[in-house]
Protein backbone atom coordinates (compact mmCIF):
# COMPACT_ATOMS: atom_id res chain seq x y z
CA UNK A 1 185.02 48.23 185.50
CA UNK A 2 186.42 45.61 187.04
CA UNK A 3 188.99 46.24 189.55
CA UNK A 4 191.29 43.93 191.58
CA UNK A 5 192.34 45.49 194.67
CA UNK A 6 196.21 45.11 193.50
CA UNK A 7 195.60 47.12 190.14
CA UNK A 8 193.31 49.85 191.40
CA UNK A 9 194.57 53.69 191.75
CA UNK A 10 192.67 55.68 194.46
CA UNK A 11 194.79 59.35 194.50
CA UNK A 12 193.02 61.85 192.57
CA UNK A 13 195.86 63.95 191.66
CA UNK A 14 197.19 60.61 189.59
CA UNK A 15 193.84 60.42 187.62
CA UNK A 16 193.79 63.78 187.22
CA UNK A 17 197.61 63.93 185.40
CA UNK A 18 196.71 60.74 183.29
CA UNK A 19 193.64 62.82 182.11
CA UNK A 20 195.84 65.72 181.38
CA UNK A 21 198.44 63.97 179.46
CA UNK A 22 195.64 61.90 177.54
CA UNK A 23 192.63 64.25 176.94
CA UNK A 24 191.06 62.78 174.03
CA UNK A 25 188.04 60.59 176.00
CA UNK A 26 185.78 58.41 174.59
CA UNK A 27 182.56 59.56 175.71
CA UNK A 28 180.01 57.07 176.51
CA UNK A 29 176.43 57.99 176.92
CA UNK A 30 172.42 56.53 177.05
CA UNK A 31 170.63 57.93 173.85
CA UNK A 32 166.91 56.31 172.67
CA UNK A 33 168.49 53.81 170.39
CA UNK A 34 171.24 52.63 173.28
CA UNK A 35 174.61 52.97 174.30
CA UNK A 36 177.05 55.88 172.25
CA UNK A 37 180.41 56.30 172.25
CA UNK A 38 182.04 59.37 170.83
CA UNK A 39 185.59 60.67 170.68
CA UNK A 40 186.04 63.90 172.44
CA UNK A 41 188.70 65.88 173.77
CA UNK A 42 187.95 66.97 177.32
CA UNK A 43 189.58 69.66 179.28
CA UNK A 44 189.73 69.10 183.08
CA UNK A 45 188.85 72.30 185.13
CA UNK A 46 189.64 71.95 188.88
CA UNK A 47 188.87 74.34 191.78
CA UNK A 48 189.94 72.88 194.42
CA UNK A 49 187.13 71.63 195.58
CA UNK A 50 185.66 67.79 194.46
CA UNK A 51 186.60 65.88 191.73
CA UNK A 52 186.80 68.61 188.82
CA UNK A 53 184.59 68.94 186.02
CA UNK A 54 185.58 68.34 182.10
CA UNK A 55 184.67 70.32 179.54
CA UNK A 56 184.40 70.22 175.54
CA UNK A 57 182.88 70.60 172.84
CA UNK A 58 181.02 68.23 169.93
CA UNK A 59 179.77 69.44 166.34
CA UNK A 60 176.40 70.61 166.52
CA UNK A 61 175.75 67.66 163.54
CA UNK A 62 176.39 65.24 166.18
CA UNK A 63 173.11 63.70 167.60
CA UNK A 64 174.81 62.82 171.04
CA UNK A 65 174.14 66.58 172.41
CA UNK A 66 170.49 66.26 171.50
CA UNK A 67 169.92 62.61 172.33
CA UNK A 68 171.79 61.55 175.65
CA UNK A 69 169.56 60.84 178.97
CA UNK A 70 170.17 63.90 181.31
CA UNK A 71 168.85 60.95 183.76
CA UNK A 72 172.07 58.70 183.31
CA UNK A 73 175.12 59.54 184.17
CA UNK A 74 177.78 60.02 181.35
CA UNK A 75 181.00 58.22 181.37
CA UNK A 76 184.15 59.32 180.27
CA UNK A 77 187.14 57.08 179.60
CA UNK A 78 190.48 57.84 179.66
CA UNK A 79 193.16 55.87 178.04
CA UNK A 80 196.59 56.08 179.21
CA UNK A 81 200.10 53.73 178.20
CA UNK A 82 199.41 50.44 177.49
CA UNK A 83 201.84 47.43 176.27
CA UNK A 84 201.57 44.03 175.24
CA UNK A 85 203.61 41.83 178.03
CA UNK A 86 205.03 38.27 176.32
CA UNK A 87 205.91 35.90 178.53
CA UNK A 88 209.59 35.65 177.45
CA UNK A 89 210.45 38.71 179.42
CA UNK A 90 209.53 36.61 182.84
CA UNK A 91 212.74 35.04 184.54
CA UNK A 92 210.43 32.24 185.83
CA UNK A 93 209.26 31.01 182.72
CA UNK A 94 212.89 29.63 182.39
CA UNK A 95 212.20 28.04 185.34
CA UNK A 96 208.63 26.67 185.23
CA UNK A 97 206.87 27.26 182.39
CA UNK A 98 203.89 28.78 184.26
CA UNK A 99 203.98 32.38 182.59
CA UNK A 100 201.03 33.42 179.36
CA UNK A 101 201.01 36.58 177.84
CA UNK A 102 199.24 39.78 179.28
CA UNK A 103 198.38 43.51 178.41
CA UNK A 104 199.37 46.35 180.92
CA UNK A 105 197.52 49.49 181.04
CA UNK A 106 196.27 52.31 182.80
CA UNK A 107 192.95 53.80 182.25
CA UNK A 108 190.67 56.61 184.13
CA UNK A 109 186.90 56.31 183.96
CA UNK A 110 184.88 59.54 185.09
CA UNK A 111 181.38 59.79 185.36
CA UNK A 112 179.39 62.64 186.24
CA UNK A 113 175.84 63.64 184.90
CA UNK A 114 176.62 65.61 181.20
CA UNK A 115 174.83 69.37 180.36
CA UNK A 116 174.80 70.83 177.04
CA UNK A 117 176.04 75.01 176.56
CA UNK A 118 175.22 77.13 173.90
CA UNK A 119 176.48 79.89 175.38
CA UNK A 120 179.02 81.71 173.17
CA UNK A 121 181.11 82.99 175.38
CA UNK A 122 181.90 79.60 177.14
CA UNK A 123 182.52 77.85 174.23
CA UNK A 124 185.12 80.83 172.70
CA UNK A 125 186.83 80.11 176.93
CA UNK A 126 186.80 76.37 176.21
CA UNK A 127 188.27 76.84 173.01
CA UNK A 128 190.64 78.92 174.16
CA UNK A 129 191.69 77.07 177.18
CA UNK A 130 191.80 73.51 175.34
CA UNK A 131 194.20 75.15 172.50
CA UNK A 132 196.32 76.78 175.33
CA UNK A 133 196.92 73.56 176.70
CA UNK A 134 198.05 71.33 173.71
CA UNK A 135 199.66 74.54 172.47
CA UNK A 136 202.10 75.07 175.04
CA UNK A 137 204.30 72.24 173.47
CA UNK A 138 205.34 73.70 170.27
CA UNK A 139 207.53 76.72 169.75
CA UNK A 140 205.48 78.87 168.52
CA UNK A 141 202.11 78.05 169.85
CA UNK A 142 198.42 78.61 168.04
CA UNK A 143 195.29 80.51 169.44
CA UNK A 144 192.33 81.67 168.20
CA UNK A 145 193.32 85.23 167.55
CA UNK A 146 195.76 83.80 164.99
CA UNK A 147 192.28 83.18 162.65
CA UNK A 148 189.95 85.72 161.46
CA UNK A 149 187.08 86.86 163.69
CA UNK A 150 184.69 85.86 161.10
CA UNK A 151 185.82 82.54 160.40
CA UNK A 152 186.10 81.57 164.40
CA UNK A 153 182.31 83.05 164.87
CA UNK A 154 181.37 80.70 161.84
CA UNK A 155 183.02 77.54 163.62
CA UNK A 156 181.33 78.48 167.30
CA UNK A 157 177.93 78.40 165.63
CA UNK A 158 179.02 74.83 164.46
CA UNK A 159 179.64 73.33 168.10
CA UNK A 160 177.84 73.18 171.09
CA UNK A 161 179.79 72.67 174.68
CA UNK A 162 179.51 69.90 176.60
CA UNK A 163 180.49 69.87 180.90
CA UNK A 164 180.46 66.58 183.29
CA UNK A 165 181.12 67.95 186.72
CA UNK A 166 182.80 64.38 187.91
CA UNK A 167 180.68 62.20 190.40
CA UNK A 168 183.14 59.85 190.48
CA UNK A 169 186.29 58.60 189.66
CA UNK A 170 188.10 55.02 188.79
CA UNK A 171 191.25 54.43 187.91
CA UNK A 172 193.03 51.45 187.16
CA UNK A 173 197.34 50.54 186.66
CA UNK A 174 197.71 47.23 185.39
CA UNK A 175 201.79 47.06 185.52
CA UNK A 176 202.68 44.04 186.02
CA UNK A 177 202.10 44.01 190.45
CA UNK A 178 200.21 40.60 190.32
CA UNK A 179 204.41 39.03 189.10
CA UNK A 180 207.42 38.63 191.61
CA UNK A 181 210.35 41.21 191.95
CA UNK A 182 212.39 39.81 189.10
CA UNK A 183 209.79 39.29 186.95
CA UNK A 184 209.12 43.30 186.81
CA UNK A 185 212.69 43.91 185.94
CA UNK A 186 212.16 41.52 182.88
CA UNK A 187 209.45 43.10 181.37
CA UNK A 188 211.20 46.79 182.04
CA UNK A 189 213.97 45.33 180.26
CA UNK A 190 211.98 43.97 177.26
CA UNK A 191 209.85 47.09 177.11
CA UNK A 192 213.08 49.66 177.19
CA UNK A 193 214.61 47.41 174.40
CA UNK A 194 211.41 47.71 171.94
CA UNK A 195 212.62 51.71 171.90
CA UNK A 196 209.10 53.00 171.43
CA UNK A 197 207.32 56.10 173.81
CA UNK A 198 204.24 53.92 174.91
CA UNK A 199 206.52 51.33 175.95
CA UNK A 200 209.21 53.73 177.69
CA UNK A 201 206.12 55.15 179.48
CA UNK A 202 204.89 52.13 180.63
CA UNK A 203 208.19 50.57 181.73
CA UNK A 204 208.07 53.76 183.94
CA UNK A 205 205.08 52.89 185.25
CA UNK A 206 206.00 48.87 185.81
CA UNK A 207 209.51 50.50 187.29
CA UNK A 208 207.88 52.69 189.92
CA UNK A 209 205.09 50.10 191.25
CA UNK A 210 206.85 47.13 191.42
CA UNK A 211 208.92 45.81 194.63
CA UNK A 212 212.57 45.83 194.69
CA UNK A 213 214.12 42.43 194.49
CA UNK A 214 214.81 40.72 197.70
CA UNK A 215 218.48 39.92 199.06
């Protein structure tokens, strides 16, 4: 990925909340034919020791368990907010002209080398953990022992787990640092006015990184 020194996020514990609050990865892996990309939601596990490890789960139809090079590492990608930036929110467009249009974002890529589990009992855990955690939102929250035995046995035998223990992490928060003081509160005011959560979230993000204005 590339990374501009201004736009790149070192702290784990940052990467690690923007994979929490945005779980569903796109999974990117070697196979014979070339490069995959699935769609996978992927629990982070951490110990308190390295990076973490992510775990999920894929349908046992789905070629990328059987077909991914255990050689190459596997790449997870993590999107977080992102927002189209016009130019009309920048004060010194008024005055110069010199302003395009941009996209903020802020994105996590892990890698780490990618094993497959069969294992029942992991996979009913995963299951169980990934539910708890998208659960906990709603009132009354959903698990497993809500559904017949039967009918959650059936679904195991359907999936097969999937767990990157995380070599390495990237992160990137484009928010508008490369643009002068007064240029950030322009775009947090256009973003707050569109009313929307992804741009809220990301005139948050603009909000916090940006440098108060001088005087």
């Amino acid at each position: 990925m590339y990374q501009p020194r201004q736009f790149e996020e070192t702290r784990v514990e940052v990467m690690h909340d923007l994979i929490r609050a945005h779980p569903l990865a796109t999974l990117v892996t070697l196979s014979p034919s070339g490069i995959e990309a699935n769609h996978v939601p992927l629990h982070l596990r951490v110990d308190g020791s390295g990076s973490g490890t992510l775990v999920g789960h894929v349908a046992r139809a789905n070629p990328v368990w059987r077909d991914f090079d255990p050689a190459v590492e596997a790449l997870a990608v993590f999107q977080g907010p992102e927002a189209y930036v016009t130019p009309s929110w920048y004060p010194t467009k008024a005055e110069t002209g010199k302003a395009v249009p941009t996209w903020n974002y802020a994105v996590v890529h892990a890698h780490g080398p990618m094993r497959v589990i069969e294992d029942r009992d992991w996979l009913r855990a995963q299951i169980d953990e990934l539910t708890a955690g998208q659960e906990s939102a709603f009132p009354v929250p959903w698990s497993t022992a809500d559904a017949p035995g039967g009918f959650i046995d059936a679904l195991l035998r359907a999936i097969v787990g999937i767990e990157i223990p995380i070599a390495r992490l990237a992160g990137k928060w484009k928010v508008s640092q490369n643009q002068p003081a007064r240029n950030h509160h322009g775009v947090v005011a256009g973003l707050s006015a569109l009313g929307t959560a992804d741009a809220a979230e990301m005139a948050g993000l603009v909000a916090a990184r940006g440098e108060p204005e001088a005087g």
